[in-house]
C-alpha atoms as a PDB file:
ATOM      1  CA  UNK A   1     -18.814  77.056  64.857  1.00  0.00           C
ATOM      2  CA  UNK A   2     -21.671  77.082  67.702  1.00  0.00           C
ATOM      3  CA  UNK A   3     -25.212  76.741  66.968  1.00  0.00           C
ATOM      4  CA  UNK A   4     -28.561  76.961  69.037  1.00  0.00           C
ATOM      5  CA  UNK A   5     -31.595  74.951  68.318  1.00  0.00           C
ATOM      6  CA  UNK A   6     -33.952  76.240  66.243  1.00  0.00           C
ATOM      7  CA  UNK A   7     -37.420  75.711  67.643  1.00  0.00           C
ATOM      8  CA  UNK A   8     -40.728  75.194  65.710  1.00  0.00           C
ATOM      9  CA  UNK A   9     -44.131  76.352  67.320  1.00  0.00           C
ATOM     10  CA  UNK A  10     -44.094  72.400  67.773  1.00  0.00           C
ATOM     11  CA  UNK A  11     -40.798  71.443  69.287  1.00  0.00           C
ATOM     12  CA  UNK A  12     -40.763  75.089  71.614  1.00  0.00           C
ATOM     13  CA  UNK A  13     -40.707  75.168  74.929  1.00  0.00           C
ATOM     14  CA  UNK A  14     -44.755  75.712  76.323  1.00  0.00           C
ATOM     15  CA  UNK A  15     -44.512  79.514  77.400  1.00  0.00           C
ATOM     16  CA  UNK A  16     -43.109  80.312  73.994  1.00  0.00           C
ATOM     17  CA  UNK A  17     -45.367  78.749  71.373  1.00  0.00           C
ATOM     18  CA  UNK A  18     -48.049  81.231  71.959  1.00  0.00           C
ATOM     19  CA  UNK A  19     -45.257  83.976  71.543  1.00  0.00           C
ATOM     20  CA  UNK A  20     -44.004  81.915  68.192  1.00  0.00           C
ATOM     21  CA  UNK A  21     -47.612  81.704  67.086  1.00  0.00           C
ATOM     22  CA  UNK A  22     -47.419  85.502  67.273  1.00  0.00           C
ATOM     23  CA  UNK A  23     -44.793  85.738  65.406  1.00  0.00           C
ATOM     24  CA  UNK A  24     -46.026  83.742  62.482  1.00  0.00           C
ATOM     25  CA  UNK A  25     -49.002  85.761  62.420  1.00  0.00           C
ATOM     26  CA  UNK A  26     -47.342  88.700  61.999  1.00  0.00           C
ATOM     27  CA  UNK A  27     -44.790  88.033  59.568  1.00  0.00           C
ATOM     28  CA  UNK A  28     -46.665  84.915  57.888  1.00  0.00           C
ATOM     29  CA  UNK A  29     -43.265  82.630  59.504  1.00  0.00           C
ATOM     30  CA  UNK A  30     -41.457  82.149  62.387  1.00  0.00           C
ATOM     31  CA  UNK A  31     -37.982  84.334  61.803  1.00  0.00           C
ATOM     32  CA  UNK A  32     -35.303  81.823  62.709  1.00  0.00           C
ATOM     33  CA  UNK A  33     -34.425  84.026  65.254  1.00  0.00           C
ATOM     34  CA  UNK A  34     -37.534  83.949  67.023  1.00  0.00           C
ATOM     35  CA  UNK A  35     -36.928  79.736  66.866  1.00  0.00           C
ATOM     36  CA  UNK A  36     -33.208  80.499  68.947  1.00  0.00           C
ATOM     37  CA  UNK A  37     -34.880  82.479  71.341  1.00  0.00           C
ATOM     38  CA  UNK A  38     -37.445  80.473  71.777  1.00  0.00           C
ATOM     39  CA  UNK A  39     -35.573  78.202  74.074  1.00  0.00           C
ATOM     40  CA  UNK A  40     -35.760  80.276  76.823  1.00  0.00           C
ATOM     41  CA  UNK A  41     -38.947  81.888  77.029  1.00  0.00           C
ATOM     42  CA  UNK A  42     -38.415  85.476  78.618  1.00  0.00           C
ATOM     43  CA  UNK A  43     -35.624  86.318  76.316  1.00  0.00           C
ATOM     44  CA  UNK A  44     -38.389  85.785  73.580  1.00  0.00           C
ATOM     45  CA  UNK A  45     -40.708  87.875  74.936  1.00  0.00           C
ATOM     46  CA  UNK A  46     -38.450  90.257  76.058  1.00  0.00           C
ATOM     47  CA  UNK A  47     -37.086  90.790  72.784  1.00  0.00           C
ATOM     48  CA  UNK A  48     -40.594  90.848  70.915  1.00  0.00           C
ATOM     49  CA  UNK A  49     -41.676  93.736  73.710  1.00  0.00           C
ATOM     50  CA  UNK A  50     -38.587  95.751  73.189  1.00  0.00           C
ATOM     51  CA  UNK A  51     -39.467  95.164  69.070  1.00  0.00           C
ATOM     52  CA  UNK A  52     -42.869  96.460  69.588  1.00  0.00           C
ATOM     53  CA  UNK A  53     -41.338  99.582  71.882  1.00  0.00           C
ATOM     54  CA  UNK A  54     -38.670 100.987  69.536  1.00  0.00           C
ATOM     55  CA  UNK A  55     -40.961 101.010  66.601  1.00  0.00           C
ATOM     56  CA  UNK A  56     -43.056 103.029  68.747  1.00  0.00           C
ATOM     57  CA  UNK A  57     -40.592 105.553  69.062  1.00  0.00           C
ATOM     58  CA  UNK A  58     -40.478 108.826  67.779  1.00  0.00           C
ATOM     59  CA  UNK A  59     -38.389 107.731  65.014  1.00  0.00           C
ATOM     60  CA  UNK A  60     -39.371 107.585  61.432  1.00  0.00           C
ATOM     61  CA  UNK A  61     -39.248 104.227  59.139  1.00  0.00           C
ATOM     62  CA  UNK A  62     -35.528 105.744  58.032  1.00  0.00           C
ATOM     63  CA  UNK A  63     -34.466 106.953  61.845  1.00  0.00           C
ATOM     64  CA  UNK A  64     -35.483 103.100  62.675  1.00  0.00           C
ATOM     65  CA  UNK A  65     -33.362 101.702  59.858  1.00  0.00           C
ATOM     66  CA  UNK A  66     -30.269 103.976  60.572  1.00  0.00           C
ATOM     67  CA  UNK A  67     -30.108 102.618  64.337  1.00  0.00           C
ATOM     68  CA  UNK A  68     -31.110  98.699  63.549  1.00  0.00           C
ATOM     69  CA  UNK A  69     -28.680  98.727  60.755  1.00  0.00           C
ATOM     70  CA  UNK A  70     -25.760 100.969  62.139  1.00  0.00           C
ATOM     71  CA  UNK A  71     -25.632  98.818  65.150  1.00  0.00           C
ATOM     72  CA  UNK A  72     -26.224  95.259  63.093  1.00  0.00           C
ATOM     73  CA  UNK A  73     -23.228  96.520  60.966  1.00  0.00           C
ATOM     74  CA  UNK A  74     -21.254  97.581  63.757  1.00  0.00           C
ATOM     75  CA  UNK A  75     -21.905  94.142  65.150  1.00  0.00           C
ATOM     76  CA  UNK A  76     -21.015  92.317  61.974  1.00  0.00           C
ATOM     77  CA  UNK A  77     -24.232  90.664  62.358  1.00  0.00           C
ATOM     78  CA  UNK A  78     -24.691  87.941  59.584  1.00  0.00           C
ATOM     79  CA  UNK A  79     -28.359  87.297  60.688  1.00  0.00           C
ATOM     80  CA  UNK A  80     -29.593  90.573  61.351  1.00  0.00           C
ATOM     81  CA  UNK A  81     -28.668  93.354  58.277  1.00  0.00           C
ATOM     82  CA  UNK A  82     -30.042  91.103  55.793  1.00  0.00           C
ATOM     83  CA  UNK A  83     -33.509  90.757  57.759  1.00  0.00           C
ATOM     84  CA  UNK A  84     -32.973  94.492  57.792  1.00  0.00           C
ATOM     85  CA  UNK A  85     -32.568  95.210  54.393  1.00  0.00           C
ATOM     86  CA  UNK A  86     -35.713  93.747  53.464  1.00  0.00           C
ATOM     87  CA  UNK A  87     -37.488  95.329  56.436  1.00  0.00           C
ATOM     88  CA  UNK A  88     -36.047  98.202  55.359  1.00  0.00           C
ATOM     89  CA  UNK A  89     -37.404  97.823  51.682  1.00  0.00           C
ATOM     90  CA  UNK A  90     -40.639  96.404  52.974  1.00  0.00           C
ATOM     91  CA  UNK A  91     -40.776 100.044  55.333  1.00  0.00           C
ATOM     92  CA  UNK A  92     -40.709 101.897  51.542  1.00  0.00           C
ATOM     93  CA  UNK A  93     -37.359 103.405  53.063  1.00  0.00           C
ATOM     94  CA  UNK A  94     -34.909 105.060  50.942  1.00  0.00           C
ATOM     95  CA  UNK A  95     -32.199 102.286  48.556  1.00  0.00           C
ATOM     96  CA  UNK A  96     -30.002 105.000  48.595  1.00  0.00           C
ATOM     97  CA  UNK A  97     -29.639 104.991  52.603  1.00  0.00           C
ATOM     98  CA  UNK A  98     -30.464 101.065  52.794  1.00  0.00           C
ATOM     99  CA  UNK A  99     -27.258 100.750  50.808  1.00  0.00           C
ATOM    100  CA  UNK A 100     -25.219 103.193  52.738  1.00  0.00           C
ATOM    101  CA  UNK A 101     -25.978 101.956  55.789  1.00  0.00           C
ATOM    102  CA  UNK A 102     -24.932  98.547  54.159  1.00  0.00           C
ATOM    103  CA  UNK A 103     -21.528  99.614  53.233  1.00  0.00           C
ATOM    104  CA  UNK A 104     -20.809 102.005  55.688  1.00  0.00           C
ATOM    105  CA  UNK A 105     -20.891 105.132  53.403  1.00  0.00           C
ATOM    106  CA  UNK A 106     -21.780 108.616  54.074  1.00  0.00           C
ATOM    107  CA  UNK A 107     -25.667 108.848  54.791  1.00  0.00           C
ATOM    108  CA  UNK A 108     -27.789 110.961  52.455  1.00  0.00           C
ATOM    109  CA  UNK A 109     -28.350 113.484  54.979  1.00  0.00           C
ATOM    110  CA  UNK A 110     -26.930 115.720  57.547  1.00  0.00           C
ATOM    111  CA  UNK A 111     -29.517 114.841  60.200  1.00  0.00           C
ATOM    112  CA  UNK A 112     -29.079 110.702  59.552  1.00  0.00           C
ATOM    113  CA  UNK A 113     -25.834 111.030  59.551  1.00  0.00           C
ATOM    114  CA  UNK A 114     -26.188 112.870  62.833  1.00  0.00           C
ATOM    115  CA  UNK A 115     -27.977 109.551  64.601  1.00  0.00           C
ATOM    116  CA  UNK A 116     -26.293 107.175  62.954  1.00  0.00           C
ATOM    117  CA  UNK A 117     -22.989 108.817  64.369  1.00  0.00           C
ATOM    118  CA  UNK A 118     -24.652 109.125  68.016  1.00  0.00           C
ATOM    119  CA  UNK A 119     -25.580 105.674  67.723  1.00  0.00           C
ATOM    120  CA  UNK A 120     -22.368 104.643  66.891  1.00  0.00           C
ATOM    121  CA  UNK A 121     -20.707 106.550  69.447  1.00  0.00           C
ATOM    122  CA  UNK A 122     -23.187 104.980  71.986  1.00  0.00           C
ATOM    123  CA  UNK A 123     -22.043 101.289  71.007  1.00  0.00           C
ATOM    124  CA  UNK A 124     -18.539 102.029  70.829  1.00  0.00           C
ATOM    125  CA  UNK A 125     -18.302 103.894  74.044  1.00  0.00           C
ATOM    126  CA  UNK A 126     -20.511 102.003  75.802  1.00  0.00           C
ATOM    127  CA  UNK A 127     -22.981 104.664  76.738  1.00  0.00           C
ATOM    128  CA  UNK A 128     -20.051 107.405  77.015  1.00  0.00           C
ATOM    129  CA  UNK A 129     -20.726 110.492  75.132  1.00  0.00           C
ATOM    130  CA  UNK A 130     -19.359 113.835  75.602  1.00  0.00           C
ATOM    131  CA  UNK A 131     -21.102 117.295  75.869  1.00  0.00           C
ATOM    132  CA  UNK A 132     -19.641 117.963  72.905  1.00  0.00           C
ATOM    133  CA  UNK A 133     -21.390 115.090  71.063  1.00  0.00           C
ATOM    134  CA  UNK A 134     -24.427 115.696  72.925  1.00  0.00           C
ATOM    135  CA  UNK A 135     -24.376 118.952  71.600  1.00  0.00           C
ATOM    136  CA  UNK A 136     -23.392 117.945  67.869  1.00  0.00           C
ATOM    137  CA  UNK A 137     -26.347 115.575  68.000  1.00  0.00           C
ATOM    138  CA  UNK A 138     -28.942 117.805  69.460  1.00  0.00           C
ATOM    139  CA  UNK A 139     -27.743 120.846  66.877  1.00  0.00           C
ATOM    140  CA  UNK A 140     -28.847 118.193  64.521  1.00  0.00           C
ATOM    141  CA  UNK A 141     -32.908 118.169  65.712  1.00  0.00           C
ATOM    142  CA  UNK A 142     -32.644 115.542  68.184  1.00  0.00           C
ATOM    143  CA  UNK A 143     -33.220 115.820  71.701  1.00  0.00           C
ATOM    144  CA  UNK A 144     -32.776 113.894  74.943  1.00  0.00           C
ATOM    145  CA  UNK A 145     -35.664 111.096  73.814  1.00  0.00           C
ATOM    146  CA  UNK A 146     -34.045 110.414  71.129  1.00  0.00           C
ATOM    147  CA  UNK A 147     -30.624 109.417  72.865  1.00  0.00           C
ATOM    148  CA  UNK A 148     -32.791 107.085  75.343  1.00  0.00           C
ATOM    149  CA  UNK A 149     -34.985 105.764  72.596  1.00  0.00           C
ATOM    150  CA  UNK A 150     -31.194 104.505  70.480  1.00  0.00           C
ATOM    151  CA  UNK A 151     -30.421 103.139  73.586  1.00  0.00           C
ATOM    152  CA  UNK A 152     -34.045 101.496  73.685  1.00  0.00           C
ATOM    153  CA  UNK A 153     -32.765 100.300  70.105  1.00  0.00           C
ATOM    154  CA  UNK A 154     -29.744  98.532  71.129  1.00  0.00           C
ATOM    155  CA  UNK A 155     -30.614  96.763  74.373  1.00  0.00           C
ATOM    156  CA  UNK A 156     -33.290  94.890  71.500  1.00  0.00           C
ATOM    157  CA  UNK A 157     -29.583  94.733  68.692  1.00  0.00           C
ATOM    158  CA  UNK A 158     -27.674  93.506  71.485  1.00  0.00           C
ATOM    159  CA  UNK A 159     -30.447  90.520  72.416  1.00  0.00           C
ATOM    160  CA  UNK A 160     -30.217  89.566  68.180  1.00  0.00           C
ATOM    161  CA  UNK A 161     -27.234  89.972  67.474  1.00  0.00           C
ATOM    162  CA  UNK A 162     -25.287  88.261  70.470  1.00  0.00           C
ATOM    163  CA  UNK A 163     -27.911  85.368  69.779  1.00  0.00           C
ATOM    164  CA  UNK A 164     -27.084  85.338  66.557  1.00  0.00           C
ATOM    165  CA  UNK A 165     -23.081  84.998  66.641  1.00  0.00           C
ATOM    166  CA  UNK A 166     -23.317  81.976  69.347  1.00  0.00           C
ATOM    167  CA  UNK A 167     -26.016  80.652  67.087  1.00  0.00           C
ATOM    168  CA  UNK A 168     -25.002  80.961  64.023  1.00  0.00           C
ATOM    169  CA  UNK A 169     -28.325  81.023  62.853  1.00  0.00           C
ATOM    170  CA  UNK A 170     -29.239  80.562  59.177  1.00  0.00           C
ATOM    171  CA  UNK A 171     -31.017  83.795  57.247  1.00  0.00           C
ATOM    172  CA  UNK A 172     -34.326  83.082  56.741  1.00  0.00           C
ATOM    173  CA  UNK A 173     -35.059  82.314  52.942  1.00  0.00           C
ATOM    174  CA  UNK A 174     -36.964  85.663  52.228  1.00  0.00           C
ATOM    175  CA  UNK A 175     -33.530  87.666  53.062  1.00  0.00           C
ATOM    176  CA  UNK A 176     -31.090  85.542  51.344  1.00  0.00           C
ATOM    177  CA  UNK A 177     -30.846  87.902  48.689  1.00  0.00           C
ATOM    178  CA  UNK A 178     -29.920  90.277  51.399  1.00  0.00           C
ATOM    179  CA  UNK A 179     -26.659  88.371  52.360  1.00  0.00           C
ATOM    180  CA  UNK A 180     -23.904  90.198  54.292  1.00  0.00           C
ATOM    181  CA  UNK A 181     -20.574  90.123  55.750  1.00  0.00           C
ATOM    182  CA  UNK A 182     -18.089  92.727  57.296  1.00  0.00           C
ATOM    183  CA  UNK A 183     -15.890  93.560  54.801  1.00  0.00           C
END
């Protein structure tokens, strides 16, 4: 099994400890994943900006959850839906949908269900979508933002996640309750 270094603010290279510093201001640690990417600089940043940019969306704290997670799950990513689940908690979203999301199960709603399925679509096609799915998806109260802003979503899954499978990179302590694995 591969694994990257993890870096501390100390042991990081110079152009990313003020970016790690950032991180452990906001989050009160340094996410382990933030220590893998830390290695090379402008994926670190890159991946913080893109952070910052999605939850600037139009989405909601639930609309945010149903694209991390969908595409973390779709993934299999070890790292990244238990740091989501307690996002998602700390976010005051919905157990009901944090668990569905989780387990793959029907969402609670028409209109979730309706991203999450988009999303999904997006990942597994690799951008190709249909009229008909377009159509399905905006009949559901989305619009054309919405399909750029999941595809603003998964250029940031794609950075975590890959970096997490090569890594292997341990859950951070706060989400070990969280653990996951494809079933």
């Amino acid at each position: 099994m591969t694994t990257l270094k993890i870096h501390t603010i100390e042991s990081a290279p110079e152009a990313s400890k003020p970016l790690l510093e950032g991180s452990l201001k906001a989050f009160g640690m340094v996410p382990n994943l933030h220590g893998v990417l830390a290695s090379a600089p402008t994926i670190l940043e890159g991946y913080q900006k893109l952070h910052e940019l999605f939850t600037n969306t139009s989405f909601d704290a639930e609309e945010l959850t149903v694209v991390w997670q969908g595409i973390n799950v779709e993934h299999g990513c070890h790292y990244c839906v238990p740091a989501h689940t307690g996002i998602a908690h700390s976010m005051k979203v919905n157990p009901a949908l944090i668990e569905a999301l989780r387990n793959e199960q029907p969402l609670p709603t028409p209109k979730l269900q309706a991203l999450l399925d988009m999303t999904l679509i997006i990942v597994r096609n690799r951008g190709h979508v249909t009229d008909e799915q377009l159509q399905a998806f905006y009949a559901a109260g989305y619009g054309e933002q919405q399909i750029l802003e999941i595809i603003l979503g998964l250029s940031q899954k794609v950075i975590s996640n890959y970096t997490n499978h090569i890594g292997n990179t341990p859950v951070d302590q706060p989400f070990e309750k969280f653990a996951w694995s494809k079933a």
